[in-house]
C-alpha atoms as a PDB file:
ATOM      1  CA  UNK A   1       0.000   0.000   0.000  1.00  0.00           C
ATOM      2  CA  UNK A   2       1.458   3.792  -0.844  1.00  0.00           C
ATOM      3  CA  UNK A   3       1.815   6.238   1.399  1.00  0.00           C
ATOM      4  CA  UNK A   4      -0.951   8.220  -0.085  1.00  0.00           C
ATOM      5  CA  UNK A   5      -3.391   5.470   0.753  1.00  0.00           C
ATOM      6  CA  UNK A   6      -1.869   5.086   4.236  1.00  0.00           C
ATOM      7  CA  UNK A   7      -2.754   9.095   4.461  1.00  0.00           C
ATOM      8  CA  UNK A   8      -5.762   9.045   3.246  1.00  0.00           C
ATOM      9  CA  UNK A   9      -7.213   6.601   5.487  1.00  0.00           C
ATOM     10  CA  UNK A  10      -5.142   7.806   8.513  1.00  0.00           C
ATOM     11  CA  UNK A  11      -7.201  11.388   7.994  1.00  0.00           C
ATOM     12  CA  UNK A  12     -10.437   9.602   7.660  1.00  0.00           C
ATOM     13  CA  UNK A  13     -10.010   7.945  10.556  1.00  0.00           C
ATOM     14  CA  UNK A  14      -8.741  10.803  12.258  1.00  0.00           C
ATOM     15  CA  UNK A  15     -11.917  12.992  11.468  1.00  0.00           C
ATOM     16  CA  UNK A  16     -14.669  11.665  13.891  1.00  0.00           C
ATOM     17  CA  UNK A  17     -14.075  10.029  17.096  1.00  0.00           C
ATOM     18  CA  UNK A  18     -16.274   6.891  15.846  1.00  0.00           C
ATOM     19  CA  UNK A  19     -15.620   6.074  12.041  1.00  0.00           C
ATOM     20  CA  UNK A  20     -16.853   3.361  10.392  1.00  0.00           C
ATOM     21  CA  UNK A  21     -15.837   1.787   7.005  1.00  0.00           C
ATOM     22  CA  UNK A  22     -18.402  -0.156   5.311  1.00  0.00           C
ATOM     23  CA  UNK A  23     -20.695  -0.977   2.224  1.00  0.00           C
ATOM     24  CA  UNK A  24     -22.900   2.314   1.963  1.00  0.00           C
ATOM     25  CA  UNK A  25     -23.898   4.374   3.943  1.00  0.00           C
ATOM     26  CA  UNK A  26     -25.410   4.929   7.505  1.00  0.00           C
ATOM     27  CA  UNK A  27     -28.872   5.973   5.731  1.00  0.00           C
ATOM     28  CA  UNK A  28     -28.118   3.364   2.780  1.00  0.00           C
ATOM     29  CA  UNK A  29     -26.063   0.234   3.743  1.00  0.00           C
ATOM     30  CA  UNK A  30     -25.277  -1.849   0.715  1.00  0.00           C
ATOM     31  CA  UNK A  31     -24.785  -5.210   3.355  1.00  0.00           C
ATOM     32  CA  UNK A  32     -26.261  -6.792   6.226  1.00  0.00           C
ATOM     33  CA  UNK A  33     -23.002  -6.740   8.265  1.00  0.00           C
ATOM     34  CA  UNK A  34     -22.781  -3.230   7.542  1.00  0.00           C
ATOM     35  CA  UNK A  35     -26.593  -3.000   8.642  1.00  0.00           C
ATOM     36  CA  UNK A  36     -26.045  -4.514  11.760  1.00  0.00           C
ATOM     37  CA  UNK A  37     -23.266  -2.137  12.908  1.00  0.00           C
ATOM     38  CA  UNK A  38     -25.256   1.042  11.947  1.00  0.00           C
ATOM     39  CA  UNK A  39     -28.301  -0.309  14.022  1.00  0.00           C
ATOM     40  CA  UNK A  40     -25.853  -0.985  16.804  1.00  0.00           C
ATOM     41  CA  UNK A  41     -24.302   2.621  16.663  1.00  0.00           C
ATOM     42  CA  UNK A  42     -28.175   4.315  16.291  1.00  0.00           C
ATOM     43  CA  UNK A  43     -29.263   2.143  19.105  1.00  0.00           C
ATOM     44  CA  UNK A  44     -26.788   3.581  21.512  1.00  0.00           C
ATOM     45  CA  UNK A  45     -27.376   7.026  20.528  1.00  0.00           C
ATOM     46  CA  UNK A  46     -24.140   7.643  19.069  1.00  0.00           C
ATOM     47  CA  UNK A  47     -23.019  10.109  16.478  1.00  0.00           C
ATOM     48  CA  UNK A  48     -20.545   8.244  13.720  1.00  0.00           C
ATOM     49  CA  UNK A  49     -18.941   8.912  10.311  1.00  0.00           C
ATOM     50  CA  UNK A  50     -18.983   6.591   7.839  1.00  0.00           C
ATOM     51  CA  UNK A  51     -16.980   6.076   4.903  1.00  0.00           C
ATOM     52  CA  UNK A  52     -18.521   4.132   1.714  1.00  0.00           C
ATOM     53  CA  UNK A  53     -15.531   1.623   0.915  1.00  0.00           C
ATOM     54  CA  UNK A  54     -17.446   0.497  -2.574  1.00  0.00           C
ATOM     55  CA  UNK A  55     -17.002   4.398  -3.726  1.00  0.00           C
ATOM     56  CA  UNK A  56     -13.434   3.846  -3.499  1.00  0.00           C
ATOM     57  CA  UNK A  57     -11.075   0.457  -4.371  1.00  0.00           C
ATOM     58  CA  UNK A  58      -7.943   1.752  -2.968  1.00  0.00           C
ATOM     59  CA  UNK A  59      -9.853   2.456   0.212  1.00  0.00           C
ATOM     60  CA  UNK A  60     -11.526  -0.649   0.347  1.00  0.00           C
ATOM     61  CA  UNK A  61      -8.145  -2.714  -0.327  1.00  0.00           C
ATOM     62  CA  UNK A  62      -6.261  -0.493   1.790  1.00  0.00           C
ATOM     63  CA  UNK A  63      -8.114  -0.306   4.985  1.00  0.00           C
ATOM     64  CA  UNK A  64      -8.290  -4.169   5.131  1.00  0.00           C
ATOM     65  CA  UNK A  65      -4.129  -3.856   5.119  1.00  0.00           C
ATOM     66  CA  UNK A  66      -3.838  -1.376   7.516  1.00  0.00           C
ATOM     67  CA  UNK A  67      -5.817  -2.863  10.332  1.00  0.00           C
ATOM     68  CA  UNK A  68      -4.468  -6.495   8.876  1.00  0.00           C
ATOM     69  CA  UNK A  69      -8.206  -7.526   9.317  1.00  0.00           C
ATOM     70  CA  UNK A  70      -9.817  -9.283   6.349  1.00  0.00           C
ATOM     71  CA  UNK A  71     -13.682  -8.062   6.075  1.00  0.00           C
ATOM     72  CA  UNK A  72     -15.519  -4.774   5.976  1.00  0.00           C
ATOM     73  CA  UNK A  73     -17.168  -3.550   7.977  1.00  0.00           C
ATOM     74  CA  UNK A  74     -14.684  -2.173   9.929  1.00  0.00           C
ATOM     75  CA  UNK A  75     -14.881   0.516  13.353  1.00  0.00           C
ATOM     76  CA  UNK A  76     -12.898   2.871  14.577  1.00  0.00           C
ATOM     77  CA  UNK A  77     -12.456   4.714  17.977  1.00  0.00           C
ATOM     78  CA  UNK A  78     -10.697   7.458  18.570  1.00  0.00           C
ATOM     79  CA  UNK A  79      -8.075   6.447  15.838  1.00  0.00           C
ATOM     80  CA  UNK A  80      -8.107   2.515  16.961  1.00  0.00           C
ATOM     81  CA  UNK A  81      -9.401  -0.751  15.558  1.00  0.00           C
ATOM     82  CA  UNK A  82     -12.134  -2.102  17.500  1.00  0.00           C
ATOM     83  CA  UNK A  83     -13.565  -4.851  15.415  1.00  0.00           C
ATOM     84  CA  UNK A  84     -16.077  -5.652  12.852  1.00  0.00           C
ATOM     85  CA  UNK A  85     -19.480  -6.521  13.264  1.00  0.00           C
ATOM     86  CA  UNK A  86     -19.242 -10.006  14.803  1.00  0.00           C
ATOM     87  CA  UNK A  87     -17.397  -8.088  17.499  1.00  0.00           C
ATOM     88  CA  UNK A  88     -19.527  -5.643  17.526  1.00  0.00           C
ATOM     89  CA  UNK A  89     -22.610  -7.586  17.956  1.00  0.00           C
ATOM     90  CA  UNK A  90     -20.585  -9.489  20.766  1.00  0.00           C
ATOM     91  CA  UNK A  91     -19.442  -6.331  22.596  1.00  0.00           C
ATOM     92  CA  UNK A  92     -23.179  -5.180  22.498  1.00  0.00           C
ATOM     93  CA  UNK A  93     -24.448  -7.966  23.405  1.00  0.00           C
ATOM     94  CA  UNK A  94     -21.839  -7.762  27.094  1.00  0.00           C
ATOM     95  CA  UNK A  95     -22.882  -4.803  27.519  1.00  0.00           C
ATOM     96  CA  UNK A  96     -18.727  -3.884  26.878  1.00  0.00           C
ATOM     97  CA  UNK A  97     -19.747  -1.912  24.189  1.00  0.00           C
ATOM     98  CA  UNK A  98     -21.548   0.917  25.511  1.00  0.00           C
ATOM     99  CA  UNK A  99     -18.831   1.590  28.476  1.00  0.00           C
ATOM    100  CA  UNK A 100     -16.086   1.462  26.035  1.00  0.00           C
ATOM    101  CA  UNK A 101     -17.926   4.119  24.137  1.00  0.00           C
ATOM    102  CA  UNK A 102     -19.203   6.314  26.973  1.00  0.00           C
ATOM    103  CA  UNK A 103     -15.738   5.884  28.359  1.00  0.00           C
ATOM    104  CA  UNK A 104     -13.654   6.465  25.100  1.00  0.00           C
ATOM    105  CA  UNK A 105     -16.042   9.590  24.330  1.00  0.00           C
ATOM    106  CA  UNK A 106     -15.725  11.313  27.665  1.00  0.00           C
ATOM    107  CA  UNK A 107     -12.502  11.880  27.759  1.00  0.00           C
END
């Protein structure tokens, strides 16, 4: 991957504290994974960017490099890799989810 992708992707996930790259968007996902971690995110009451990887190939290659994690989607927290939506259907499910978020957010 270039450095230009490596940018790129560093300032999108540098321009919301929760950042999601997936298949559409929040008001049109193009997957059910995608789905599921939009539902998650509304159903917490929390604001998130997303970023449409099918709008962009290098983007949608590169992202799955730089977190070395195969599948979109993908979520970010305050610049880190938290999981995808298996793990974020888990981490909901624990209730882990929420207090890493109200946590991560308040500071």
């Amino acid at each position: 991957m270039d450095s230009n992708t490596i940018s790129r992707i560093e300032t999108i996930i540098n321009s919301s504290p929760i950042v999601v790259f997936m298949k559409g968007t929040k008001l049109m996902p193009q997957c059910g994974f995608s789905n599921n971690v939009v539902q998650i995110l509304n159903s917490l009451g929390m604001s998130f960017e997303t970023f449409d990887v099918l709008s962009d190939m290098e983007i949608r290659q590169g992202i799955k490099d730089y977190s070395n994690w195969p599948t979109i989607p993908q979520v970010y927290l305050n610049g880190e890799f938290i999981g995808g939506s298996d793990i974020l259907i888990e981490m909901y499910n624990s209730g882990e989810l929420r207090e890493k978020l109200e946590i991560a957010l308040a500071s």
